[in-house]
Protein backbone atom coordinates (compact mmCIF):
# COMPACT_ATOMS: atom_id res chain seq x y z
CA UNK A 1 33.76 70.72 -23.61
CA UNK A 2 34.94 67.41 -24.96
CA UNK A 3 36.42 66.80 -21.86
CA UNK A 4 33.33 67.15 -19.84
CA UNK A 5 31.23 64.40 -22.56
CA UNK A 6 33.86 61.85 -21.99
CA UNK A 7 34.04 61.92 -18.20
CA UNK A 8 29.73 61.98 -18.19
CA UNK A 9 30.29 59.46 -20.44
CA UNK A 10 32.85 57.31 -18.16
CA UNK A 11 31.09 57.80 -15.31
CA UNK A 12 27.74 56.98 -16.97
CA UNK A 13 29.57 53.72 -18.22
CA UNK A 14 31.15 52.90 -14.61
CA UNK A 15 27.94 53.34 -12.83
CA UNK A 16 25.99 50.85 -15.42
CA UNK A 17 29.07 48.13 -15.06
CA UNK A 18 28.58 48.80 -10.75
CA UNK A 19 24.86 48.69 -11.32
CA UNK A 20 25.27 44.75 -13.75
CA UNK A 21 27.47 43.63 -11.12
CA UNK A 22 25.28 44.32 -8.43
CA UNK A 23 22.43 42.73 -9.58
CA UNK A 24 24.17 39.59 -10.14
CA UNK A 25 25.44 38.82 -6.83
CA UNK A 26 22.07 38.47 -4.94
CA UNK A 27 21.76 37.32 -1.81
CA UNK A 28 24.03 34.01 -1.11
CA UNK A 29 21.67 31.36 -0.86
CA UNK A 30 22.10 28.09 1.92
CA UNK A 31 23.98 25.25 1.77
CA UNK A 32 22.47 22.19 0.27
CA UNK A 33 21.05 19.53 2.44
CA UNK A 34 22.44 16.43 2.57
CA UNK A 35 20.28 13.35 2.09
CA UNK A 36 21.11 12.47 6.19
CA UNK A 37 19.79 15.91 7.08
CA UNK A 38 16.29 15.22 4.97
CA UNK A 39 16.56 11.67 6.24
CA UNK A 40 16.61 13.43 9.52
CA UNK A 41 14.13 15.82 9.51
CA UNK A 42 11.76 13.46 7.52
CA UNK A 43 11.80 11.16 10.72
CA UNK A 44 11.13 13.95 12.97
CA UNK A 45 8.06 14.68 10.84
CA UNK A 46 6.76 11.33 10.51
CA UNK A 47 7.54 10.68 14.48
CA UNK A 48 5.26 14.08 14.82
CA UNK A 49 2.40 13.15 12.88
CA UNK A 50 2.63 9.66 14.71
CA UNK A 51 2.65 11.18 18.29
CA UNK A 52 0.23 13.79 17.36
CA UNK A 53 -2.63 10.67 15.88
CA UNK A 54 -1.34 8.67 18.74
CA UNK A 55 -2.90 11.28 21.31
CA UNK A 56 -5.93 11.78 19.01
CA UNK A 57 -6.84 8.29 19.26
CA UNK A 58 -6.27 8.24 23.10
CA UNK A 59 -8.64 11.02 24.01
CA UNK A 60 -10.65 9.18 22.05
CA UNK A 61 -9.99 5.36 23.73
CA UNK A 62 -10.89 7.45 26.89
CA UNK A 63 -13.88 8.84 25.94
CA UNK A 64 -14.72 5.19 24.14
CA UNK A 65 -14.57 3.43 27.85
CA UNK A 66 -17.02 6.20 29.21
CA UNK A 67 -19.03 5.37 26.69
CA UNK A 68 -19.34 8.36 25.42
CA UNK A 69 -18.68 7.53 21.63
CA UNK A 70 -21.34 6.97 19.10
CA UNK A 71 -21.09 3.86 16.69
CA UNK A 72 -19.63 5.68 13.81
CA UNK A 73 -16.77 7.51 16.12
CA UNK A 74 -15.81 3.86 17.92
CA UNK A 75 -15.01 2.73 14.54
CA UNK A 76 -13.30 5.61 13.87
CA UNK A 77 -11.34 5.08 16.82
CA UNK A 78 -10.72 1.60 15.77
CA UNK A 79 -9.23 2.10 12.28
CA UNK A 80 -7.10 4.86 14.01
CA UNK A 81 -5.52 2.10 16.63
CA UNK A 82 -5.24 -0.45 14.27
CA UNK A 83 -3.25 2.01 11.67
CA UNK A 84 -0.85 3.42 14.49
CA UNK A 85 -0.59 -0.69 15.57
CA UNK A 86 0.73 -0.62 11.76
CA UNK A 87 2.73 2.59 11.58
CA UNK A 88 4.71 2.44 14.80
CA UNK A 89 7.42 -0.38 13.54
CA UNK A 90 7.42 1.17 10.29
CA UNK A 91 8.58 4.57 11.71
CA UNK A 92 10.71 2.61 14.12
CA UNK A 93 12.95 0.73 11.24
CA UNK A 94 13.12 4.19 9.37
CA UNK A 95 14.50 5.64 12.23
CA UNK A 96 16.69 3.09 13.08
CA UNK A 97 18.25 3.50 9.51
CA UNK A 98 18.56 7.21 9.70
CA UNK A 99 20.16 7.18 13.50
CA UNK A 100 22.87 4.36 12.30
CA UNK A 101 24.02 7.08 9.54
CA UNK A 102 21.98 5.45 6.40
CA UNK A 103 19.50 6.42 4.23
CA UNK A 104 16.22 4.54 4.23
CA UNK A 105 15.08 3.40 0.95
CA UNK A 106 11.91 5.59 -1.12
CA UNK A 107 9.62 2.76 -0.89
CA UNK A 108 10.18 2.56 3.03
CA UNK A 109 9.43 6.31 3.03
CA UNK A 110 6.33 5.37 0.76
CA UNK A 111 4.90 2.69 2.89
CA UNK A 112 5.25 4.96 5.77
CA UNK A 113 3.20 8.10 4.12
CA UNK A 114 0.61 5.98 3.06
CA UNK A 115 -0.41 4.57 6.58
CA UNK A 116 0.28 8.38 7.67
CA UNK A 117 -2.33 9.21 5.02
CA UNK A 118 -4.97 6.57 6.13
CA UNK A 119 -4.80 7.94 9.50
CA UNK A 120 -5.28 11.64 8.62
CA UNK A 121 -8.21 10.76 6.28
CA UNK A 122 -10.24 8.50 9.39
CA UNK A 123 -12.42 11.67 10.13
CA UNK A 124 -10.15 14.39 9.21
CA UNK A 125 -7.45 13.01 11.11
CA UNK A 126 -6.13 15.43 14.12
């Protein structure tokens, strides 16, 4: 009988150190990004959200020489062009940073969002 209570008992104790080791292996997470890759990727974006405000503001140049734009939306489409005037050598210089292997600085980054931001807040943006 004794012997039966210590192997419950070592199996009992086996299982529970399987069962703690288990649970602290999880699942392996991914490897850090480097600052190049979000340097990267944060150029893509902002080259996105440029292209995609860039065609915005075209259907809307087109529909402005129809004349098909009331007063409030030609201004609209104004502030838009002007902005994207603004935003395209910013986005260019960041890019040009990030392509020659460097990391542009967080107030270049900051200047950047906040024309992006102006541009999706001119009627919602697209």
């Amino acid at each position: 009988m004794r012997k039966r209570a210590t192997w419950g008992f070592l199996t009992a104790l086996i299982l529970a150190v399987f069962l703690a080791g288990c649970a602290t292996v999880g699942t392996p997470t991914a490897p850090a990004k480097t600052a190049q890759q979000i340097a990267k990727e944060t150029s893509l974006h902002f080259m996105g959200v440029y292209k995609a405000q860039f065609a915005d503001a075209a259907s809307m140049g087109a529909l402005a020489q129809q004349g098909k734009l009331s007063l409030g939306q030609l201004q609209v489409y104004r502030i838009k062009r002007e902005l994207l005037i603004k935003l395209k050598p910013l986005i260019e210089a960041f890019d040009a940073i990030v392509a020659g292997g460097g990391i542009p600085s967080a107030g270049r980054e900051q200047e950047i969002n906040n024309v992006i931001n102006q541009l999706v807040a001119t009627a919602g943006g697209a």
